[in-house]
PDB file of N, CA and C in Angstrom:
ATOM      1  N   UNK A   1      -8.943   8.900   7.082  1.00  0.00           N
ATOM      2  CA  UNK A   1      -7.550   9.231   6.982  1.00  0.00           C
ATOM      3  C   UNK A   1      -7.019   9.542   8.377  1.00  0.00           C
ATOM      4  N   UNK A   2      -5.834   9.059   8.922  1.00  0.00           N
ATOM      5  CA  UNK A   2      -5.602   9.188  10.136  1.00  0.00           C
ATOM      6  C   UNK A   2      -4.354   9.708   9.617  1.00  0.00           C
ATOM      7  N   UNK A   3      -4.168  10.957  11.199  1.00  0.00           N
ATOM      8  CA  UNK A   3      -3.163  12.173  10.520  1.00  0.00           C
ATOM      9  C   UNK A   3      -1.927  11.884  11.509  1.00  0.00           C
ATOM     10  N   UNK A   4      -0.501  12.261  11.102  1.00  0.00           N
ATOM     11  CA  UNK A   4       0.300  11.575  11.576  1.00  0.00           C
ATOM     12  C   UNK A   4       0.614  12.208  13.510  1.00  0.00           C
ATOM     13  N   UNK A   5       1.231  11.313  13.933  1.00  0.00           N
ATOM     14  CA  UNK A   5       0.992  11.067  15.448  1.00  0.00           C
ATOM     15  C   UNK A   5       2.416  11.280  15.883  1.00  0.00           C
ATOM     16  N   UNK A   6       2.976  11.799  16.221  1.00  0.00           N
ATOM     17  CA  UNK A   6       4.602  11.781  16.468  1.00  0.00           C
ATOM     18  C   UNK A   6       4.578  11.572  18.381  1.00  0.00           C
ATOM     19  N   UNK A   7       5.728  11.167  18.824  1.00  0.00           N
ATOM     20  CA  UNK A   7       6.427  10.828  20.310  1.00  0.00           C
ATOM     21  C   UNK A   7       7.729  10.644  20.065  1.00  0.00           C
ATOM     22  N   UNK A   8       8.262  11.903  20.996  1.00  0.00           N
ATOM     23  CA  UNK A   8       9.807  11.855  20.678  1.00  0.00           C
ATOM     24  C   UNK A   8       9.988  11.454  22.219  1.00  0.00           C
ATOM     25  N   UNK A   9      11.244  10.701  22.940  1.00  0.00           N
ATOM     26  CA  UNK A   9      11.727  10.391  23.858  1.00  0.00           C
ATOM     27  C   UNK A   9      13.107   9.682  23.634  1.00  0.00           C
ATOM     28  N   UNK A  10      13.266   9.841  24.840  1.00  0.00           N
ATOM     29  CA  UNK A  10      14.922   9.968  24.952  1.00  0.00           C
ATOM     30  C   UNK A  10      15.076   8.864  26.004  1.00  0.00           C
ATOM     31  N   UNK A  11      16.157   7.821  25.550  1.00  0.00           N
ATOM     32  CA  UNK A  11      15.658   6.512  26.669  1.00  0.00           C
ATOM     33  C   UNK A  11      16.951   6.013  26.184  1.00  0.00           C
ATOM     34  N   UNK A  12      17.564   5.284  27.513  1.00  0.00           N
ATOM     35  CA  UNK A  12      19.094   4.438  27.367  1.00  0.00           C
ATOM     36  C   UNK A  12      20.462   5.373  27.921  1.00  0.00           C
ATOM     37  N   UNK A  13      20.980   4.339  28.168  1.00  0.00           N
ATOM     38  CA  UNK A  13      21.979   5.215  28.717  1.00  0.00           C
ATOM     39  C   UNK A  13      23.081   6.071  28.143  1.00  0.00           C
ATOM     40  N   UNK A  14      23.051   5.946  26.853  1.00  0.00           N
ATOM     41  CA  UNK A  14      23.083   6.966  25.836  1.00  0.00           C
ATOM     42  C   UNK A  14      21.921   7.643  25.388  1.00  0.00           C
ATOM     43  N   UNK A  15      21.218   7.684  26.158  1.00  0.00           N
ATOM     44  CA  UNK A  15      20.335   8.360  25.502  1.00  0.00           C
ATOM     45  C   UNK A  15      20.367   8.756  23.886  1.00  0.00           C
ATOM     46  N   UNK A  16      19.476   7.852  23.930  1.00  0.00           N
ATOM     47  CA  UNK A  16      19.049   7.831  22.645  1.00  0.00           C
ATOM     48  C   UNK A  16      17.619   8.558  22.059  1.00  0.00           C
ATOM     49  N   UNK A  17      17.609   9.117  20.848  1.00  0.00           N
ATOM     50  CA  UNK A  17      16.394   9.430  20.752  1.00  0.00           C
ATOM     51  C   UNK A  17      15.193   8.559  19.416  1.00  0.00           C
ATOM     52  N   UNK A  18      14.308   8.619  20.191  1.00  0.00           N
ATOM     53  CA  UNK A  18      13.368   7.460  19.913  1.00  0.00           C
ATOM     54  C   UNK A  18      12.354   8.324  19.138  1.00  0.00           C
ATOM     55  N   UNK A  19      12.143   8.077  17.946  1.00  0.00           N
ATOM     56  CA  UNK A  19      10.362   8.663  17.169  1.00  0.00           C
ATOM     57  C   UNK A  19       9.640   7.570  17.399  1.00  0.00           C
ATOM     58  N   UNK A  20       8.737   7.607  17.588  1.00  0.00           N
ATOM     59  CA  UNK A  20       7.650   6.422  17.145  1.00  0.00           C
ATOM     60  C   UNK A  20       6.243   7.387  16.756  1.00  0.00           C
ATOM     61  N   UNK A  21       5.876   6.812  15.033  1.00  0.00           N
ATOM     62  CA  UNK A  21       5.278   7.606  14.651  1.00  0.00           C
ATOM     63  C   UNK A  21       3.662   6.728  14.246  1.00  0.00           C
ATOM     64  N   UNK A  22       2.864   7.261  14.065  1.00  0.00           N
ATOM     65  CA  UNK A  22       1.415   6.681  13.643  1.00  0.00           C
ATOM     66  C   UNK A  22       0.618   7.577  13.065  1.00  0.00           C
ATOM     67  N   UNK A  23       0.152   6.738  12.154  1.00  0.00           N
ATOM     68  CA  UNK A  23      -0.684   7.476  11.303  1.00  0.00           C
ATOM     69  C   UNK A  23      -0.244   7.510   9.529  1.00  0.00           C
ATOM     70  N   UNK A  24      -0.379   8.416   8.927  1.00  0.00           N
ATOM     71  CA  UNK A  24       0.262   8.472   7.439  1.00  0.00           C
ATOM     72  C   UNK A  24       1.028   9.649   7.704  1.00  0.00           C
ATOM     73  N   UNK A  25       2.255   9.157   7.170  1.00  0.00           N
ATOM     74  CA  UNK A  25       4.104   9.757   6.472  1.00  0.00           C
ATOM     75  C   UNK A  25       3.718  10.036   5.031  1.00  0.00           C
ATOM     76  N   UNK A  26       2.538  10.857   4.474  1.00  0.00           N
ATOM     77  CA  UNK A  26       2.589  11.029   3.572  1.00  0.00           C
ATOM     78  C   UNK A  26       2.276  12.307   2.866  1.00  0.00           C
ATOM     79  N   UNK A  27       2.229  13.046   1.570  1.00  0.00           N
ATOM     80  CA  UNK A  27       2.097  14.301   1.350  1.00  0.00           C
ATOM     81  C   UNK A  27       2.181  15.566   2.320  1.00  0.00           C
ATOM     82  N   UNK A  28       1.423  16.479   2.733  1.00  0.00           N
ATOM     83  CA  UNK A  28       1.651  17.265   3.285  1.00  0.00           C
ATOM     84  C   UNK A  28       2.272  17.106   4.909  1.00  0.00           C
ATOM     85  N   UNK A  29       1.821  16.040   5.268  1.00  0.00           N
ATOM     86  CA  UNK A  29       2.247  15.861   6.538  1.00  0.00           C
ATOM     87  C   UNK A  29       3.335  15.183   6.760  1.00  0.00           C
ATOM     88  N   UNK A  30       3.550  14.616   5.795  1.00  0.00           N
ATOM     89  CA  UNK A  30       5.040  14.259   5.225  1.00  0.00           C
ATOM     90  C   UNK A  30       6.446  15.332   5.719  1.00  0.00           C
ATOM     91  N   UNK A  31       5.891  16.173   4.528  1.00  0.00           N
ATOM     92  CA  UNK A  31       6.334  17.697   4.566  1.00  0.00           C
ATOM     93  C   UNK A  31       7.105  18.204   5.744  1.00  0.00           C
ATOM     94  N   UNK A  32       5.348  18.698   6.310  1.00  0.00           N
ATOM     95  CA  UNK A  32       5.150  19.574   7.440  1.00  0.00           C
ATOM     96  C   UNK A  32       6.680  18.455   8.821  1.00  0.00           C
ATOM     97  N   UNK A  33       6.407  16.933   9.249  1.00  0.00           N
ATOM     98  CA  UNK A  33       6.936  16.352   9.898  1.00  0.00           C
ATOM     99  C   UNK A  33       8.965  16.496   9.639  1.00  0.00           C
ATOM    100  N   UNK A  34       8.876  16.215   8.128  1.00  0.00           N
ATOM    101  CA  UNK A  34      10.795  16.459   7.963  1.00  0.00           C
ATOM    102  C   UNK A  34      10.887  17.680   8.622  1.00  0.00           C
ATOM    103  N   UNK A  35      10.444  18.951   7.819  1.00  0.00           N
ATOM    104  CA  UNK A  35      10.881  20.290   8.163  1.00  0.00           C
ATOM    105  C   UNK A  35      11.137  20.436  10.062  1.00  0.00           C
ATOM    106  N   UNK A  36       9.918  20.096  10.702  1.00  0.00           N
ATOM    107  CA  UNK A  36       9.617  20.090  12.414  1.00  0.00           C
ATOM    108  C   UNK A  36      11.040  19.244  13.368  1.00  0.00           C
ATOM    109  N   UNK A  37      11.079  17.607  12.358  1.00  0.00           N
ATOM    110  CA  UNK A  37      11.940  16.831  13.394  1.00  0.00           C
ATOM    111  C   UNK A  37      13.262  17.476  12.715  1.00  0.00           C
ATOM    112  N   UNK A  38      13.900  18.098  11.926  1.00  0.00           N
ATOM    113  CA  UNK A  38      15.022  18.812  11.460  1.00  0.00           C
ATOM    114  C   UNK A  38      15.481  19.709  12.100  1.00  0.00           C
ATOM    115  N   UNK A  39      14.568  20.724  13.042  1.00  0.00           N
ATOM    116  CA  UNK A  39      14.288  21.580  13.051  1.00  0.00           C
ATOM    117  C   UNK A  39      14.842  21.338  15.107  1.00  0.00           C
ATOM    118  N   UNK A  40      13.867  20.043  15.171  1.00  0.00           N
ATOM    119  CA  UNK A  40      14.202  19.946  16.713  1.00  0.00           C
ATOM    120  C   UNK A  40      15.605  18.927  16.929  1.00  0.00           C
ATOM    121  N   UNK A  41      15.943  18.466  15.777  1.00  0.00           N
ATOM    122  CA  UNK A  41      16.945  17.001  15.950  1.00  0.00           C
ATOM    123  C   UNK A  41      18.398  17.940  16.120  1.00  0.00           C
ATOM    124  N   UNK A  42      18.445  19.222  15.172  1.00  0.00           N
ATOM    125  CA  UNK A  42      19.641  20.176  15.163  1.00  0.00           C
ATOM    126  C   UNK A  42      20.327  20.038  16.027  1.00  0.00           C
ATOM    127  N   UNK A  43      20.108  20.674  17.104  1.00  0.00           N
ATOM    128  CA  UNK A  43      20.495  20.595  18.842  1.00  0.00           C
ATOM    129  C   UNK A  43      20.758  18.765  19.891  1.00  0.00           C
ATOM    130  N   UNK A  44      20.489  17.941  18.888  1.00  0.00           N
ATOM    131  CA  UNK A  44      20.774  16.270  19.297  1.00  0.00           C
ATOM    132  C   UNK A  44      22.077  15.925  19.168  1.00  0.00           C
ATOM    133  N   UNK A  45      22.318  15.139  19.666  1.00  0.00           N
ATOM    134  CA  UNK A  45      23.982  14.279  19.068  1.00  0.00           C
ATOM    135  C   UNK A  45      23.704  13.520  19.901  1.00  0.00           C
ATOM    136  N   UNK A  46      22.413  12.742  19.983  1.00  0.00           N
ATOM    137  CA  UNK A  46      22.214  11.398  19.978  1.00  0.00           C
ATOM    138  C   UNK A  46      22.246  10.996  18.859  1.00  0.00           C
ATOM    139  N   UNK A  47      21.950   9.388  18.746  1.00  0.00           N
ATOM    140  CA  UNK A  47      21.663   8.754  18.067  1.00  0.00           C
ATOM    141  C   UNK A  47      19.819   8.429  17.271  1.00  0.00           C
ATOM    142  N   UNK A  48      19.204   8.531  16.248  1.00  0.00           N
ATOM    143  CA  UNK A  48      18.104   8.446  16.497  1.00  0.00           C
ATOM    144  C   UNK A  48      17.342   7.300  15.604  1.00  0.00           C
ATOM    145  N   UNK A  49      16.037   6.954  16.659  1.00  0.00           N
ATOM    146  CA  UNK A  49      15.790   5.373  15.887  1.00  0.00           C
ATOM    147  C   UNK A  49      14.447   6.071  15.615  1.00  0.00           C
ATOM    148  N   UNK A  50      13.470   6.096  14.514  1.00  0.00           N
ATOM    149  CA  UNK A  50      12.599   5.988  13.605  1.00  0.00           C
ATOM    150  C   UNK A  50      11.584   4.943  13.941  1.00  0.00           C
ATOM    151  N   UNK A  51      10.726   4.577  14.768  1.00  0.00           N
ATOM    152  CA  UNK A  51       9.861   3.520  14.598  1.00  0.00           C
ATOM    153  C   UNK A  51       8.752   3.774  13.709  1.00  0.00           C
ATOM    154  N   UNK A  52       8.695   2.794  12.557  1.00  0.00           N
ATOM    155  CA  UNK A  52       7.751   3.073  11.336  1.00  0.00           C
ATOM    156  C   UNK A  52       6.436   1.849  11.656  1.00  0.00           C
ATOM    157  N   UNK A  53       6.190   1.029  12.770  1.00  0.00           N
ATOM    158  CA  UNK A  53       5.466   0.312  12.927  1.00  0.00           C
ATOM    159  C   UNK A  53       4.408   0.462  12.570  1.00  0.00           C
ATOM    160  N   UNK A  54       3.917   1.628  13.330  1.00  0.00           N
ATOM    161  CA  UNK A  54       2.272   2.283  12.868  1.00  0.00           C
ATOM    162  C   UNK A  54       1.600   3.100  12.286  1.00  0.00           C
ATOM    163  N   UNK A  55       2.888   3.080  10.923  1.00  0.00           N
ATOM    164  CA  UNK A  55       2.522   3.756  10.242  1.00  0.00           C
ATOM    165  C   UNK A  55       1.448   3.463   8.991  1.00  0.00           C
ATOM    166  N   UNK A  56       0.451   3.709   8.444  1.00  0.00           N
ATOM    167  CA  UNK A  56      -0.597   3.377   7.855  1.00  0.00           C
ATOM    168  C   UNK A  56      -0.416   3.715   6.338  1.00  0.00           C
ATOM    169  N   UNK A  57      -0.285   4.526   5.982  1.00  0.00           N
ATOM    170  CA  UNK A  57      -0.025   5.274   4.902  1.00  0.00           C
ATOM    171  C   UNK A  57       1.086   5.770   4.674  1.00  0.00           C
ATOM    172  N   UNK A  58       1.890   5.626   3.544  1.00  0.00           N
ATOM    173  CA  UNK A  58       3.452   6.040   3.259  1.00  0.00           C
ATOM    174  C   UNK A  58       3.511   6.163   1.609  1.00  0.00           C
ATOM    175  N   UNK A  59       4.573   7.683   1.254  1.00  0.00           N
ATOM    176  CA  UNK A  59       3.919   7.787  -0.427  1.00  0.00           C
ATOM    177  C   UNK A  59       5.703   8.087  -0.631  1.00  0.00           C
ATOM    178  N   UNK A  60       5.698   8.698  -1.604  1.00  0.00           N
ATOM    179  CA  UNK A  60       7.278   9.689  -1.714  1.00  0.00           C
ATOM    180  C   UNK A  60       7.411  10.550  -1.435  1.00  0.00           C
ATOM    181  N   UNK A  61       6.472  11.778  -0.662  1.00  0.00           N
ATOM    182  CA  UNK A  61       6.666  12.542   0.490  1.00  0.00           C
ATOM    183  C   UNK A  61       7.175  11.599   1.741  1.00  0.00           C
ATOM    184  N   UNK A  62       7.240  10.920   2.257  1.00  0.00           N
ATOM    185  CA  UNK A  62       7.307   9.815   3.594  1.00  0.00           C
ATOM    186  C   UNK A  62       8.486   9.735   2.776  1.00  0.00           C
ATOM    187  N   UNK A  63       8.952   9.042   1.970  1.00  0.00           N
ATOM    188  CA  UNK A  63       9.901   8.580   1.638  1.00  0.00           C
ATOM    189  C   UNK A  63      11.315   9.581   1.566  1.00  0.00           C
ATOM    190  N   UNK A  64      10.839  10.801   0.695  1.00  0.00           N
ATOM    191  CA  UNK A  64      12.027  11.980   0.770  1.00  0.00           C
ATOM    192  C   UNK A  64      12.146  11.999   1.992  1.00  0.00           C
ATOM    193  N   UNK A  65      10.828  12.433   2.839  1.00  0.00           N
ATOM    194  CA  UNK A  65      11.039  12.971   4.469  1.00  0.00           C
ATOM    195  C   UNK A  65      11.870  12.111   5.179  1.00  0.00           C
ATOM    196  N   UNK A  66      12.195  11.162   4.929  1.00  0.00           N
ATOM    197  CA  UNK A  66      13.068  10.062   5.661  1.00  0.00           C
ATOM    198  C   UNK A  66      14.886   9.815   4.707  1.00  0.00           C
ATOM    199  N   UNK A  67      14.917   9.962   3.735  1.00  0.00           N
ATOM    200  CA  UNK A  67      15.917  10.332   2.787  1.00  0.00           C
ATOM    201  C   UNK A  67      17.180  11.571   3.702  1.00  0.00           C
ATOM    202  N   UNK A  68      15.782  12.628   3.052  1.00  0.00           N
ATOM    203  CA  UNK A  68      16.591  13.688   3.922  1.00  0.00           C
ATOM    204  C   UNK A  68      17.314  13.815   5.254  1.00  0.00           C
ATOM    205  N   UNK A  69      16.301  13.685   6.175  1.00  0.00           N
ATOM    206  CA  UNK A  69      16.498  13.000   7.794  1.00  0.00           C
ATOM    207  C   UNK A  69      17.808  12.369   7.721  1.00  0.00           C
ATOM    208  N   UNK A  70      18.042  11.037   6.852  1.00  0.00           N
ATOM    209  CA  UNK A  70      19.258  10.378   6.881  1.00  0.00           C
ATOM    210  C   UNK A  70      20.521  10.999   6.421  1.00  0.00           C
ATOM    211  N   UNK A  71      19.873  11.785   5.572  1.00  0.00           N
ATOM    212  CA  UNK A  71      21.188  12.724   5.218  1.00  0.00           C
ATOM    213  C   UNK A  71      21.959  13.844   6.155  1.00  0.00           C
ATOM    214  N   UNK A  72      20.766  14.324   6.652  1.00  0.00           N
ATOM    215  CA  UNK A  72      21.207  15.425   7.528  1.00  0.00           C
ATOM    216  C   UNK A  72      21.710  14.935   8.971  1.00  0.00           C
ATOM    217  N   UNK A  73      21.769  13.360   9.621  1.00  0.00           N
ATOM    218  CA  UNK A  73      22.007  12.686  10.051  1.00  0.00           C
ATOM    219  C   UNK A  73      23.314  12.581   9.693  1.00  0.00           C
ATOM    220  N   UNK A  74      23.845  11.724   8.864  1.00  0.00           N
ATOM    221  CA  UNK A  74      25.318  11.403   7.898  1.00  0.00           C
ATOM    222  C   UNK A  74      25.869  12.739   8.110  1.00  0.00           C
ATOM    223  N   UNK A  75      25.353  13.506   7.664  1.00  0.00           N
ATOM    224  CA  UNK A  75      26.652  14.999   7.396  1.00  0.00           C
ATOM    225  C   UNK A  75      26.870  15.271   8.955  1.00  0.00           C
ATOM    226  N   UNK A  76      26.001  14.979   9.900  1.00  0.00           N
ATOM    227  CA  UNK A  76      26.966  14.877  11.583  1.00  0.00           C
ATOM    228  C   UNK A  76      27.247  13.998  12.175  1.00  0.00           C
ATOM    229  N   UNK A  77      27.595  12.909  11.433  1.00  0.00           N
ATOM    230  CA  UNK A  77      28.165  11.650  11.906  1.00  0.00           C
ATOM    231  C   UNK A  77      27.387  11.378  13.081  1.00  0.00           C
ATOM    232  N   UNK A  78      25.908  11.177  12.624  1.00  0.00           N
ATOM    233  CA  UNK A  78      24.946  10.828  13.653  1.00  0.00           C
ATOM    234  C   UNK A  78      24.482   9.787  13.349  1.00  0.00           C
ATOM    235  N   UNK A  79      24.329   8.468  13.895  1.00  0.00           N
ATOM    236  CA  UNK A  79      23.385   7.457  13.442  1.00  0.00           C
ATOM    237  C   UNK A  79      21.817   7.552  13.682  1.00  0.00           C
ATOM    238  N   UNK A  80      21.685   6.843  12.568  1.00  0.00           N
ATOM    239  CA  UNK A  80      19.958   6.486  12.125  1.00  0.00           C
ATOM    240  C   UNK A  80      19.882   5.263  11.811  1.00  0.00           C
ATOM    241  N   UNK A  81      18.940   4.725  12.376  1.00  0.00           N
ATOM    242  CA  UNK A  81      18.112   3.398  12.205  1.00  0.00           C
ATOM    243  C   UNK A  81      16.523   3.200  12.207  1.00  0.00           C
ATOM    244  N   UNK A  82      15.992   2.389  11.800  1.00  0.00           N
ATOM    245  CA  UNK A  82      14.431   2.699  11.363  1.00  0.00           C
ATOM    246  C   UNK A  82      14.385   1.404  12.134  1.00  0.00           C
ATOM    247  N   UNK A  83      13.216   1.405  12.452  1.00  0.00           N
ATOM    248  CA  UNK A  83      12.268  -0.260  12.852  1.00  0.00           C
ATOM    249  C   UNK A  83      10.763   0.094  12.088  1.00  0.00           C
ATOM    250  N   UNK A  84      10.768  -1.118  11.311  1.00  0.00           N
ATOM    251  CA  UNK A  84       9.548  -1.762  10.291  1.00  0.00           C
ATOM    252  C   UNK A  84       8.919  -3.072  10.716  1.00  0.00           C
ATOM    253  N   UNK A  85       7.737  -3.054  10.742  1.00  0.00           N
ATOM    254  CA  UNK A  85       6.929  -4.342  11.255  1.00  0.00           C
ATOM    255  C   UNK A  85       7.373  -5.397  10.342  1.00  0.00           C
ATOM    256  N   UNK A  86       7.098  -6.593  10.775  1.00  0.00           N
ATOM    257  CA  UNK A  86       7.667  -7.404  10.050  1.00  0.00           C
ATOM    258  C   UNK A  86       6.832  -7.474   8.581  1.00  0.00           C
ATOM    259  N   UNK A  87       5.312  -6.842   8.671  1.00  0.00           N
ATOM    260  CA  UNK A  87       4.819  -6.827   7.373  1.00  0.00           C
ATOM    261  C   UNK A  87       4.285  -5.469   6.327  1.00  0.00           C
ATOM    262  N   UNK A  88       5.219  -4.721   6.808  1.00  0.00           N
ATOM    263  CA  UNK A  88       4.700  -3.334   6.742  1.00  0.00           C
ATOM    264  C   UNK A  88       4.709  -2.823   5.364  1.00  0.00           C
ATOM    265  N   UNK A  89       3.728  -1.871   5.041  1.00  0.00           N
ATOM    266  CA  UNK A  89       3.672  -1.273   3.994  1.00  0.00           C
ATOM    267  C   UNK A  89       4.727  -0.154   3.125  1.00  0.00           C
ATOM    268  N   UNK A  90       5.514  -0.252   3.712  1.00  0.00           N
ATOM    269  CA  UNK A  90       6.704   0.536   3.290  1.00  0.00           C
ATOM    270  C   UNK A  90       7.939  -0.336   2.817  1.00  0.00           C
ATOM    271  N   UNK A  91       7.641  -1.593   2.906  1.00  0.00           N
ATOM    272  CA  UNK A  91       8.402  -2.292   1.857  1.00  0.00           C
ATOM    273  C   UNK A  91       8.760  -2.583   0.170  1.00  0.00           C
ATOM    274  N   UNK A  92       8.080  -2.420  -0.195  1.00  0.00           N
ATOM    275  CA  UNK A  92       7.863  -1.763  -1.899  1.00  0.00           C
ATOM    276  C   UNK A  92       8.703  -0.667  -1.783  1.00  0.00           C
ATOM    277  N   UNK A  93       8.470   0.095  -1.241  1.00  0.00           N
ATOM    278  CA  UNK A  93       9.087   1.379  -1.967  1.00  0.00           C
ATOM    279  C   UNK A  93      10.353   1.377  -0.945  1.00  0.00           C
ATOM    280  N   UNK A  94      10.920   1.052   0.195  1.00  0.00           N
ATOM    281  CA  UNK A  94      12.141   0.796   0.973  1.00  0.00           C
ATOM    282  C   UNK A  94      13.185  -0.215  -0.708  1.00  0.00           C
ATOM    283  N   UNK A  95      12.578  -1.074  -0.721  1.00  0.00           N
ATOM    284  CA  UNK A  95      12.953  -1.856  -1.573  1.00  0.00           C
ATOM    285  C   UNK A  95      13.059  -1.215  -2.738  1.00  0.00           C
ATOM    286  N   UNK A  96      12.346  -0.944  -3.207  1.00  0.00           N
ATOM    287  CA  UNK A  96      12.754  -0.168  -4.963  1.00  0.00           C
ATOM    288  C   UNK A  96      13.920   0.615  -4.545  1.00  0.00           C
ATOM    289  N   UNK A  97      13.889   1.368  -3.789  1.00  0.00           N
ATOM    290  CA  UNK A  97      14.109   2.491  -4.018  1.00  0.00           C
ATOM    291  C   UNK A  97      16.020   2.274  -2.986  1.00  0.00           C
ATOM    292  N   UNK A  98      16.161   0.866  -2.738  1.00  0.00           N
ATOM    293  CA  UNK A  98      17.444   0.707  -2.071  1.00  0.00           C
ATOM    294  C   UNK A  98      17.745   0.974  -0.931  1.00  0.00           C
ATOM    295  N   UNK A  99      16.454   1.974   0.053  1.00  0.00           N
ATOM    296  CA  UNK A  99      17.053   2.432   1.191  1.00  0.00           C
ATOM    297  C   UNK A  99      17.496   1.576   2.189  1.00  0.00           C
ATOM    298  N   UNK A 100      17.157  -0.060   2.373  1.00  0.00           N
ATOM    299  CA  UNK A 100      17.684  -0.765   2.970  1.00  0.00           C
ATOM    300  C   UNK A 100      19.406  -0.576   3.051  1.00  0.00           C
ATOM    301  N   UNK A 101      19.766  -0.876   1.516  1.00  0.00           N
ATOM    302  CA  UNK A 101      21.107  -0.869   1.383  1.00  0.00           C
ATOM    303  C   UNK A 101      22.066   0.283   2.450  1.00  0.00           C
ATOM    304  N   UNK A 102      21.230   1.521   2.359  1.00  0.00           N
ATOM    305  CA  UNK A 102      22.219   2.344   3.124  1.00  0.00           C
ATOM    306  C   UNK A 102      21.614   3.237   4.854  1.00  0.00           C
ATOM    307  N   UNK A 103      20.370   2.481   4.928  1.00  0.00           N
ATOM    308  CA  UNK A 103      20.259   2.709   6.785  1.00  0.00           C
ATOM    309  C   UNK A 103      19.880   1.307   6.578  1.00  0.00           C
ATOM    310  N   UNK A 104      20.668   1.319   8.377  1.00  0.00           N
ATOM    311  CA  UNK A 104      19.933   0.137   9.531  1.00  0.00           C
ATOM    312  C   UNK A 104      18.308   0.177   9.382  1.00  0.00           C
ATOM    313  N   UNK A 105      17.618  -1.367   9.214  1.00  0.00           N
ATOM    314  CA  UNK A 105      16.564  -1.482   9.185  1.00  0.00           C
ATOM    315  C   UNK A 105      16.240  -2.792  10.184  1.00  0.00           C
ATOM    316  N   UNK A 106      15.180  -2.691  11.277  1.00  0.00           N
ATOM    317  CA  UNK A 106      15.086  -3.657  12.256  1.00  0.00           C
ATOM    318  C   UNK A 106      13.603  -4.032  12.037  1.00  0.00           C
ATOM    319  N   UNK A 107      13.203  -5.339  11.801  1.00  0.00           N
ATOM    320  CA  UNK A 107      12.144  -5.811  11.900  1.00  0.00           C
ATOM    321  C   UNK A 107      11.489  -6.315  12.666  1.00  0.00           C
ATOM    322  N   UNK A 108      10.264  -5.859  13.376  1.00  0.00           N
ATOM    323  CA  UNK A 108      10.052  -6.196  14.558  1.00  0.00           C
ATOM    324  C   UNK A 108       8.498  -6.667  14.523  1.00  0.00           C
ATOM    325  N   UNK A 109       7.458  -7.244  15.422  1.00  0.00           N
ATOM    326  CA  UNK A 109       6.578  -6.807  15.725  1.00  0.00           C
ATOM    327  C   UNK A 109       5.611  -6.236  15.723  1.00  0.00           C
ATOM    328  N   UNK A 110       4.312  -5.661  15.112  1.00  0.00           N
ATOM    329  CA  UNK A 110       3.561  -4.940  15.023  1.00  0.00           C
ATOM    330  C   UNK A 110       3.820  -4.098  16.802  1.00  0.00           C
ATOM    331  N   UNK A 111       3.742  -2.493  17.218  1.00  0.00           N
ATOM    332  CA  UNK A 111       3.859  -2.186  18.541  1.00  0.00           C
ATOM    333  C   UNK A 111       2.325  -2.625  19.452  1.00  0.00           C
TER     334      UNK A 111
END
């Protein structure tokens, strides 16, 4: 089980802020990760992009944790966008569950 890996940076001339995460977005660390990047994003009014490339494991903890994020995003007229490998495991449940429909989703690359 590989435990999740976070890198926050700030890059562009808007600085923008960048996650790129690895490992599993799922159950407790799920959790533990919304509550932390909520916690540090408060104080942002950037913009922030989500890279889900390497991510391994993803359940409906991963899924709320990213729900929420977008929400608390929206209520400060902050944008969010995700990047997903072009074959990634978080498609099933992106898909069921509609979140395409309402964030930016960029397909890219394995990183």
């Amino acid at each position: 089980m590989s435990t999740l890996q976070i890198e926050l940076t700030l890059s562009g001339p808007c600085e923008v802020s960048m996650l790129r995460l690895s490992g599993n977005l799922s159950g407790l660390e799920a959790i533990n990760f919304k509550k932390g990047i909520l916690e540090t994003l408060r104080n942002r009014p950037q913009p922030l992009i989500i890279d889900l490339r390497e991510i391994e494991k993803f359940d409906l903890a991963g899924l709320n944790a990213l729900t929420v994020i977008a929400r608390e995003m929206r209520q400060r007229q902050r944008q969010l966008s995700l990047i997903l490998s072009e074959t990634s495991p978080l498609d099933e449940l992106i898909n069921l569950t509609k979140l395409h429909t309402c964030l930016p989703i960029r397909r890219m690359q394995a990183a």
